[in-house]
C-alpha atoms as a PDB file:
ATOM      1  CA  UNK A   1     -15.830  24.921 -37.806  1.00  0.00           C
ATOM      2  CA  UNK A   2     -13.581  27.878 -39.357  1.00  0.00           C
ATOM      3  CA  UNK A   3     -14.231  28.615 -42.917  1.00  0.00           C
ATOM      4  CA  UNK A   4     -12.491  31.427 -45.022  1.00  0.00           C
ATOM      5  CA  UNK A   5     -13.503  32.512 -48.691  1.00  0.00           C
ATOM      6  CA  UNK A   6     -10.932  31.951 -51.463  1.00  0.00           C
ATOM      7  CA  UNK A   7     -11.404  35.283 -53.248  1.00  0.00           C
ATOM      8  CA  UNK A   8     -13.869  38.015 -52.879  1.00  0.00           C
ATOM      9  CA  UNK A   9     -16.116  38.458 -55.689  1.00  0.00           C
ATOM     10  CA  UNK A  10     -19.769  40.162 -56.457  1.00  0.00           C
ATOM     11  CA  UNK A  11     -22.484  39.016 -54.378  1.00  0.00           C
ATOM     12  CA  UNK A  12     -24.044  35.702 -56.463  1.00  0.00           C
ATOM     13  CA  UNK A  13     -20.846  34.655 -58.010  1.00  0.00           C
ATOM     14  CA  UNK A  14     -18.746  33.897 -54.906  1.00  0.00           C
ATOM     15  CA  UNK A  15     -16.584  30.793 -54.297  1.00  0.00           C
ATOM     16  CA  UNK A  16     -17.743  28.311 -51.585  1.00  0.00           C
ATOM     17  CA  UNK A  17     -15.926  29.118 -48.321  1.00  0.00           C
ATOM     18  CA  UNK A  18     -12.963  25.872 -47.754  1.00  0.00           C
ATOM     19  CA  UNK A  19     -12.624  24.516 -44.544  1.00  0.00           C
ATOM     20  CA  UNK A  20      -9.678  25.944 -42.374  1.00  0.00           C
ATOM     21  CA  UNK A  21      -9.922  23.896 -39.108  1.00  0.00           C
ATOM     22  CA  UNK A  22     -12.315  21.866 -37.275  1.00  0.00           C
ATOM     23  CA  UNK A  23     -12.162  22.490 -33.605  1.00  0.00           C
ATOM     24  CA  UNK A  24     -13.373  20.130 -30.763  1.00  0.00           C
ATOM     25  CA  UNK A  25     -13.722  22.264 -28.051  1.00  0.00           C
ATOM     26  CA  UNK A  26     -16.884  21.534 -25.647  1.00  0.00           C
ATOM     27  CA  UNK A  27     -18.551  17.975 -24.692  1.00  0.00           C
ATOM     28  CA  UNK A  28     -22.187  19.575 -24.780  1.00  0.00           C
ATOM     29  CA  UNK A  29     -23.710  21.966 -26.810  1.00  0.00           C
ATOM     30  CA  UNK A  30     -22.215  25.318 -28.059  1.00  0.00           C
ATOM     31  CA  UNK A  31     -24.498  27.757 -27.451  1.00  0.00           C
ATOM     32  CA  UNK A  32     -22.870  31.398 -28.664  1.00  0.00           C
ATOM     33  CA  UNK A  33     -19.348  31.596 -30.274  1.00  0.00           C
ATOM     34  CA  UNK A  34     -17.388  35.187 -31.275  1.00  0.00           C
ATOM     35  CA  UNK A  35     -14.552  36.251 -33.059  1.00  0.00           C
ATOM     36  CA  UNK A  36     -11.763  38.781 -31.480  1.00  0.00           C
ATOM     37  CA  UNK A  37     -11.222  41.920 -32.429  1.00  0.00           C
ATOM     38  CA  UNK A  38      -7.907  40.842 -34.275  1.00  0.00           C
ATOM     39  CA  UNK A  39      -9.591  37.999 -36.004  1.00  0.00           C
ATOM     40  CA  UNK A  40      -7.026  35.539 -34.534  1.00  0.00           C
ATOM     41  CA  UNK A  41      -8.950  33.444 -31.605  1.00  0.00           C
ATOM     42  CA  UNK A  42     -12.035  32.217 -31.367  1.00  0.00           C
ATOM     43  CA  UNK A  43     -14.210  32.225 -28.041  1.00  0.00           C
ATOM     44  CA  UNK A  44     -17.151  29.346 -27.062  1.00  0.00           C
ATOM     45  CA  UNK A  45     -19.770  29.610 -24.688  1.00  0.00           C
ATOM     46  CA  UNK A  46     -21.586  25.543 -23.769  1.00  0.00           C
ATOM     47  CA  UNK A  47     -23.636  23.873 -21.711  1.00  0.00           C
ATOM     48  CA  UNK A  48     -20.366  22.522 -20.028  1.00  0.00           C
ATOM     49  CA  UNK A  49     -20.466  25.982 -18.049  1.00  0.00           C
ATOM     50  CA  UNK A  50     -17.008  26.568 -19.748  1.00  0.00           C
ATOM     51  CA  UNK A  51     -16.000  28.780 -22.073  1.00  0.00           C
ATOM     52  CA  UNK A  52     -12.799  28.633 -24.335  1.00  0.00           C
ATOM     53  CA  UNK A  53     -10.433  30.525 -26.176  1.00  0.00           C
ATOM     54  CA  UNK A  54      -8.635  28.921 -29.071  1.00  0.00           C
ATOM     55  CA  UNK A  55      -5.977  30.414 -31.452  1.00  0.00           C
ATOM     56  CA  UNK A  56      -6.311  29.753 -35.291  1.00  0.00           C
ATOM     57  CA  UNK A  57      -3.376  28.719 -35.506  1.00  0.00           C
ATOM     58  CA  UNK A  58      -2.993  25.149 -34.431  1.00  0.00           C
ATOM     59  CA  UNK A  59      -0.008  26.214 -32.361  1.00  0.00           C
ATOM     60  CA  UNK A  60      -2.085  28.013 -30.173  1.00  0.00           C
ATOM     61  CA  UNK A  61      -2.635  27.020 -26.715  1.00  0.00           C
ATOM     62  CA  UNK A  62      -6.535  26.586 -26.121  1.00  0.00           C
ATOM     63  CA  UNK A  63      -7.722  28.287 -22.648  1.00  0.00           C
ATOM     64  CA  UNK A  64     -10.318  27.142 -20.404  1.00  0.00           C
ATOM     65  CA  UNK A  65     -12.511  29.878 -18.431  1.00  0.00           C
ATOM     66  CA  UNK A  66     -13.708  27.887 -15.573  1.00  0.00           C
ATOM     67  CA  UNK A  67     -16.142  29.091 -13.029  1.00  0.00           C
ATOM     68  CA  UNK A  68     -19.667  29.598 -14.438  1.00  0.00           C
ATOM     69  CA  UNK A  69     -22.469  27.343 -11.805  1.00  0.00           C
ATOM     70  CA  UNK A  70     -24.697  26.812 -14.815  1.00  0.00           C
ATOM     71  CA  UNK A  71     -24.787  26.584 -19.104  1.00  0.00           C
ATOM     72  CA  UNK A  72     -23.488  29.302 -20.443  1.00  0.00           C
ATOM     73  CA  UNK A  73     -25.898  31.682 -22.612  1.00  0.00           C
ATOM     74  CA  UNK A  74     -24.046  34.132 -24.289  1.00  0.00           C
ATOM     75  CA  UNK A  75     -20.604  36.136 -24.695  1.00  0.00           C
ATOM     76  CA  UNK A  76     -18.796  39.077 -26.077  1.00  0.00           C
ATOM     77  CA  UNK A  77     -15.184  40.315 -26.489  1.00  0.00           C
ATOM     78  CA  UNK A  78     -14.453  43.723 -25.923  1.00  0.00           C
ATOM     79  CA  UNK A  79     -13.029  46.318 -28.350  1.00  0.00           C
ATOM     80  CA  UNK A  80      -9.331  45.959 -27.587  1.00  0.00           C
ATOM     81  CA  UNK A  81      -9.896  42.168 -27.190  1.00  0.00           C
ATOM     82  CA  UNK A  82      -8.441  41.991 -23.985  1.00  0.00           C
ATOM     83  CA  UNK A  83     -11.669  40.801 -21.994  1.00  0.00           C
ATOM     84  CA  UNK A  84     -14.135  38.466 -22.525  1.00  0.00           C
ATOM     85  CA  UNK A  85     -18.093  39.593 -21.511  1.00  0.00           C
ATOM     86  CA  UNK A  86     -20.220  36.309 -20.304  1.00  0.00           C
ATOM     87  CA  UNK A  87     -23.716  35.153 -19.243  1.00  0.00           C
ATOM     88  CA  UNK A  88     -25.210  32.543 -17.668  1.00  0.00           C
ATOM     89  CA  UNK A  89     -27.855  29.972 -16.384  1.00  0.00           C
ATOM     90  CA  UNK A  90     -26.452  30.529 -12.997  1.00  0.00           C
ATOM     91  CA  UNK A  91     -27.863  34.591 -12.880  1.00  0.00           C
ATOM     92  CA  UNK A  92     -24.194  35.970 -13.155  1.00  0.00           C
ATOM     93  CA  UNK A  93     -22.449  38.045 -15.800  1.00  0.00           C
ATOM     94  CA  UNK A  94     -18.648  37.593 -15.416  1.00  0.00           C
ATOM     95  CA  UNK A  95     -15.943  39.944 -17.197  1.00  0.00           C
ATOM     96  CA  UNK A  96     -12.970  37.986 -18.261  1.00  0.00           C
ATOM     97  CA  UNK A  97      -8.985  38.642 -18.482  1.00  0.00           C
ATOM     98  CA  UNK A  98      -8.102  37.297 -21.588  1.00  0.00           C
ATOM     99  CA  UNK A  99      -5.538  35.422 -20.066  1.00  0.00           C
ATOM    100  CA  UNK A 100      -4.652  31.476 -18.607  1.00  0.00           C
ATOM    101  CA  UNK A 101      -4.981  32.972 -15.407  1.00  0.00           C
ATOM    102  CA  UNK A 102      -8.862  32.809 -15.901  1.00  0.00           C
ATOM    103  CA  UNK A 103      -9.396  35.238 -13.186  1.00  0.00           C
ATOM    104  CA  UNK A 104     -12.891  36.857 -13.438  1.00  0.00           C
ATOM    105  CA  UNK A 105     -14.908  39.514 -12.127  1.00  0.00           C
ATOM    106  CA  UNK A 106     -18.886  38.915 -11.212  1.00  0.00           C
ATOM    107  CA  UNK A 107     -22.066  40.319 -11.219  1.00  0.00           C
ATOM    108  CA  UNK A 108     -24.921  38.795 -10.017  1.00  0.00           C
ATOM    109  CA  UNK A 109     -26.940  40.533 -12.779  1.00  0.00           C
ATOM    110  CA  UNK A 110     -30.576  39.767 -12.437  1.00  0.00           C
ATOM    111  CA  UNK A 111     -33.216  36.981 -10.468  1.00  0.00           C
ATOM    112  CA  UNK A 112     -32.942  34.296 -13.644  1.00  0.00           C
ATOM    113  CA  UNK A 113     -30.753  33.209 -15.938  1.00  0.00           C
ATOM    114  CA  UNK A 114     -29.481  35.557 -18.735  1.00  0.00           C
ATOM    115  CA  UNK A 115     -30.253  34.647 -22.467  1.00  0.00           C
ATOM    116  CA  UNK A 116     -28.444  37.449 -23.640  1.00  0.00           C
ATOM    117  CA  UNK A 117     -26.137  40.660 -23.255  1.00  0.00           C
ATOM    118  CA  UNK A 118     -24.209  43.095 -25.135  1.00  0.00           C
ATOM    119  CA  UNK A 119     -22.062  45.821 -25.341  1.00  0.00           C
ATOM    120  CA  UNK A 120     -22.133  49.565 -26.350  1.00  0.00           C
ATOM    121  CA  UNK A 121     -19.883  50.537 -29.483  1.00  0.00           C
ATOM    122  CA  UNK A 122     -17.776  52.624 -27.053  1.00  0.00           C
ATOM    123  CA  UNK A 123     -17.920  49.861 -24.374  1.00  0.00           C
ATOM    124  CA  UNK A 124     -19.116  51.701 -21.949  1.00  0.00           C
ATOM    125  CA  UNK A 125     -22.349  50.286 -21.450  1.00  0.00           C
ATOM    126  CA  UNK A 126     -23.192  46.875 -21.070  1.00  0.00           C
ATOM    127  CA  UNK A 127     -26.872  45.464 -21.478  1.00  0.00           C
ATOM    128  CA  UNK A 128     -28.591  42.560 -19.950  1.00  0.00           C
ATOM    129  CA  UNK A 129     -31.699  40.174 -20.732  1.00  0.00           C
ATOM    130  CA  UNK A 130     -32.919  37.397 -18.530  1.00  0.00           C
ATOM    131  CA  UNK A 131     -36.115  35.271 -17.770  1.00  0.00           C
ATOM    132  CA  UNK A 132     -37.122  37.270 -15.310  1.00  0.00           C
ATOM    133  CA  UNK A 133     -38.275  39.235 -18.317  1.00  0.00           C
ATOM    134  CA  UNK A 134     -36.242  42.101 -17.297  1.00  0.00           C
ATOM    135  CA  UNK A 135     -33.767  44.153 -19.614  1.00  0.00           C
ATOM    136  CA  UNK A 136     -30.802  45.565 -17.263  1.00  0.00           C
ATOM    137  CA  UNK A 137     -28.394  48.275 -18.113  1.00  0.00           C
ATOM    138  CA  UNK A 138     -24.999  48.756 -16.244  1.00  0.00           C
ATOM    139  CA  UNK A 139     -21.801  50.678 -16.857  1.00  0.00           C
ATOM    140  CA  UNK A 140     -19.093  48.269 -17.753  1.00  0.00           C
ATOM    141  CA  UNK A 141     -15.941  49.801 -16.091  1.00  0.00           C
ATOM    142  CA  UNK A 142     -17.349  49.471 -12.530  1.00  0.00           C
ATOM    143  CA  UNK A 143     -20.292  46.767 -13.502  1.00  0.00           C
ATOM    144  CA  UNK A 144     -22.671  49.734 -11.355  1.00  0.00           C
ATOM    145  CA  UNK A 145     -26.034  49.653 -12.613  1.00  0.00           C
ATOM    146  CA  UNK A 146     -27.403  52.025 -14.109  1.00  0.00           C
ATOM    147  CA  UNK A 147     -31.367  50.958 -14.792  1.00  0.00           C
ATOM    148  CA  UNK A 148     -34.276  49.058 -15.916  1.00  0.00           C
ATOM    149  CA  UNK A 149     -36.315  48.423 -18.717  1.00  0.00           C
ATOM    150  CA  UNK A 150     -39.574  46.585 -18.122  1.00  0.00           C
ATOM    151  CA  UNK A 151     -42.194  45.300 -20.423  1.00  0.00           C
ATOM    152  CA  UNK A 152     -41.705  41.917 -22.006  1.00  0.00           C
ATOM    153  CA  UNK A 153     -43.844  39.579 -20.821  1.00  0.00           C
ATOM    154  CA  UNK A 154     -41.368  36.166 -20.951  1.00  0.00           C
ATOM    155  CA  UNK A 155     -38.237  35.350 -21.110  1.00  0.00           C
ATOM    156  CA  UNK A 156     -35.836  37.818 -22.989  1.00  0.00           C
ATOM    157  CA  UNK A 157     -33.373  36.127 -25.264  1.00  0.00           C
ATOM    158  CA  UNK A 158     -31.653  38.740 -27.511  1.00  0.00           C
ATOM    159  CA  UNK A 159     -30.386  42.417 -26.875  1.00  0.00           C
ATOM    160  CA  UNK A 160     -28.137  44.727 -29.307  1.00  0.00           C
ATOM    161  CA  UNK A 161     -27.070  48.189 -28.784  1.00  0.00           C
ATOM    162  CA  UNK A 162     -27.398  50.055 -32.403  1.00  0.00           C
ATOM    163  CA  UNK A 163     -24.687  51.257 -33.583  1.00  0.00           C
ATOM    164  CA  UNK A 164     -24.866  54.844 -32.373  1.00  0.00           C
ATOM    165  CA  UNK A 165     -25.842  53.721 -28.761  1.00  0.00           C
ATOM    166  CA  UNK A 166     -29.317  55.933 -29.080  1.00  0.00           C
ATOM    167  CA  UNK A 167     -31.296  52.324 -29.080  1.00  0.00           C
ATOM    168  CA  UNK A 168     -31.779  48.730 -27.528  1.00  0.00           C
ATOM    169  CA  UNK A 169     -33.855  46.759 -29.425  1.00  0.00           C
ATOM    170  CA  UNK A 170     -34.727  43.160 -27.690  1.00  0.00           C
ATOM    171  CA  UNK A 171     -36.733  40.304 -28.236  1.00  0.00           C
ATOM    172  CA  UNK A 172     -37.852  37.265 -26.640  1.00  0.00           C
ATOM    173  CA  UNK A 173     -40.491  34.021 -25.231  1.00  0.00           C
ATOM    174  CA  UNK A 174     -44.009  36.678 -26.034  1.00  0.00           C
ATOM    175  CA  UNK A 175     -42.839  37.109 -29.548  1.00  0.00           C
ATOM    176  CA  UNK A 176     -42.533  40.960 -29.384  1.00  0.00           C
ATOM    177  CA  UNK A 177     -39.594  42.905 -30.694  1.00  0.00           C
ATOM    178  CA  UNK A 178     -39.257  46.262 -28.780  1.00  0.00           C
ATOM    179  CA  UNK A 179     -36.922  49.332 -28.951  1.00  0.00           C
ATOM    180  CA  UNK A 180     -35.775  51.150 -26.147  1.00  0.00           C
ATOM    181  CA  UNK A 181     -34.372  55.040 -26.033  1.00  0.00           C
ATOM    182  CA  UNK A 182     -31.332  54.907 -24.075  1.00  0.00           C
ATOM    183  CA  UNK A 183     -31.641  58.682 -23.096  1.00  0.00           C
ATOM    184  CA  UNK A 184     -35.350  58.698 -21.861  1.00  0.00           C
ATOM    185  CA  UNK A 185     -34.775  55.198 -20.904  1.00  0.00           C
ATOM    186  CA  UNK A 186     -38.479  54.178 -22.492  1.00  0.00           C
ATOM    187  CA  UNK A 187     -39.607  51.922 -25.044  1.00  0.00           C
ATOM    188  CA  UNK A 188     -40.248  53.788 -27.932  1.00  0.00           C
ATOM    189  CA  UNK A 189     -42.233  51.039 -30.298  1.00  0.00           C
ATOM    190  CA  UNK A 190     -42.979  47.208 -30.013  1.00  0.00           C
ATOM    191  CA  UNK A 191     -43.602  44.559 -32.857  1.00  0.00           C
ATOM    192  CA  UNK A 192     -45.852  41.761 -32.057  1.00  0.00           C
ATOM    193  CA  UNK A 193     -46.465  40.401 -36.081  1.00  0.00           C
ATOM    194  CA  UNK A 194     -44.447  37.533 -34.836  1.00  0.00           C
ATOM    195  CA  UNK A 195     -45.531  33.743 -34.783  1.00  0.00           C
ATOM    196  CA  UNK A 196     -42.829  32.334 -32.044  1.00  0.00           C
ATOM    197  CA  UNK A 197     -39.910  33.003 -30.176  1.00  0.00           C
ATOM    198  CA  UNK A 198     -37.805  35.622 -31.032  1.00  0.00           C
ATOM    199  CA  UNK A 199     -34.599  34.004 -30.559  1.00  0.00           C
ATOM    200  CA  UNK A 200     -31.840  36.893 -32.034  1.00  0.00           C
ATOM    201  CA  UNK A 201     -31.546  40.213 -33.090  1.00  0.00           C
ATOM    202  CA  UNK A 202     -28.923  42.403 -34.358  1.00  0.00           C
ATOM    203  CA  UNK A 203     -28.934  45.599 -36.360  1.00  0.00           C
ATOM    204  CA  UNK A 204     -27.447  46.401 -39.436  1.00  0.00           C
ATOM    205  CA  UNK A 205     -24.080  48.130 -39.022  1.00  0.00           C
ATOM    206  CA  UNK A 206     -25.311  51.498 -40.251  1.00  0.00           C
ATOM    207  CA  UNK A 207     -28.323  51.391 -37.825  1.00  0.00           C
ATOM    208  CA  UNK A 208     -31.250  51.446 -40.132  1.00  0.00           C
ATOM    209  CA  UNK A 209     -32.578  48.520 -40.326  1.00  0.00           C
ATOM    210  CA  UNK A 210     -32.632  45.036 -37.639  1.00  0.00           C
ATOM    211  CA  UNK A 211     -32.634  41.298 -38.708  1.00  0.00           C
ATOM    212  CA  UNK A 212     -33.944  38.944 -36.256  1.00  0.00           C
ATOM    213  CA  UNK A 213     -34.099  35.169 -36.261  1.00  0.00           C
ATOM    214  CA  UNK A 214     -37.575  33.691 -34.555  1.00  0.00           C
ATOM    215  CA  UNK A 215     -38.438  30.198 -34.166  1.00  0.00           C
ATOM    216  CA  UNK A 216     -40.279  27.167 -32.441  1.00  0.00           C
ATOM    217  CA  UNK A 217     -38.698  26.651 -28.632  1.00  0.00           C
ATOM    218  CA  UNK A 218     -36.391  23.385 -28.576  1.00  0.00           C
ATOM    219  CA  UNK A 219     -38.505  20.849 -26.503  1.00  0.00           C
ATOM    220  CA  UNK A 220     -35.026  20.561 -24.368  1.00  0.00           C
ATOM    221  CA  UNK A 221     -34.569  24.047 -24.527  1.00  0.00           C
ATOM    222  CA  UNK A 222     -32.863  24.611 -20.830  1.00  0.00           C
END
């Protein structure tokens, strides 16, 4: 659903978001959902192995991006909006023409399916994290990788870029949170206080800090 706040006001005393529109847009689960840069269309990623693009206005024509094998994990638009980043079940990562031509390009990205994947702040760099416990950087304008980074010990389900590109922080299945250097290409420190699954993680926009979401696996979990 697509909520909007009436009025901004001081954190504590804001008014409760109204609805703006309900869309039906998948038959199965939704399993990642972002916002353009522009703020005008939404994008789904299901367990349909389709993703779609639909306006906010109800005029809109809703797209279809048709050609994932498998669920789909995970997806990002880029910084002008005019591509759409995706991962899947099916071991590919497919860059998008924001378009109804649906035309793709893809990269068959690791030896499992990918949980997760961003993109640099520049968008030059795009990161990858599968089950085959294996963190994968590439450069996006030629989808050439670039390297590894090795050391979880399950399934990886989150990766972020910080803000200034210096760090990829990740988490996953063995309950760790690690940090990567991008220039030295090592881990630079690993948190293993956790009790389950680390299922997402994102830093704060200024880079200092990281808030992460971990919890029980879904006994249907796919």
């Amino acid at each position: 659903r697509c909520v909007q706040e009436t009025d901004r006001k001081p954190i504590g005393t804001q008014s409760d978001p109204t609805l703006v529109r309900t869309l039906k847009v998948h038959e199965e689960p939704i399993t990642a959902v972002a916002f353009a840069p522009d703020l005008q269309q939404i994008a789904t990623a299901s367990e349909d192995y389709l993703i779609t693009l639909q306006g906010l206005r109800p005029s809109v024509r809703q797209i279809k991006l048709e050609g994932h094998l498998g669920p789909v994990y995970d997806l990002k638009f880029t910084n002008n909006g005019n591509s759409i980043v995706s991962s899947s079940k099916d071991c590919t990562v497919r860059v998008w023409k924001n378009s109804v031509q649906s035309r793709c390009k893809v990269l068959k990205a690791h030896n499992g399916p990918i949980r997760t994947l961003d993109l640099s702040s520049d968008n030059k760099l795009l990161v990858t994290g599968s089950d085959d416990k294996v963190i994968k950087v590439w450069s996006f304008s030629d989808l050439k990788f670039r390297y590894s980074l090795t050391g979880h010990t399950n399934w990886v389900r989150s990766v972020c870029f910080s803000p200034d590109m210096r760090l990829i922080a990740s988490g996953g299945d063995d309950r760790t949170v690690r940090l990567w250097d991008t220039h030295t290409k090592k881990e630079v420190n690993a948190f293993n206080d956790h009790t389950d699954v680390v299922n997402s993680i994102k830093f704060h926009p200024d880079g200092t800090c990281i808030c992460l979401l971990y919890t029980s696996p879904s006994p249907r979990d796919s």
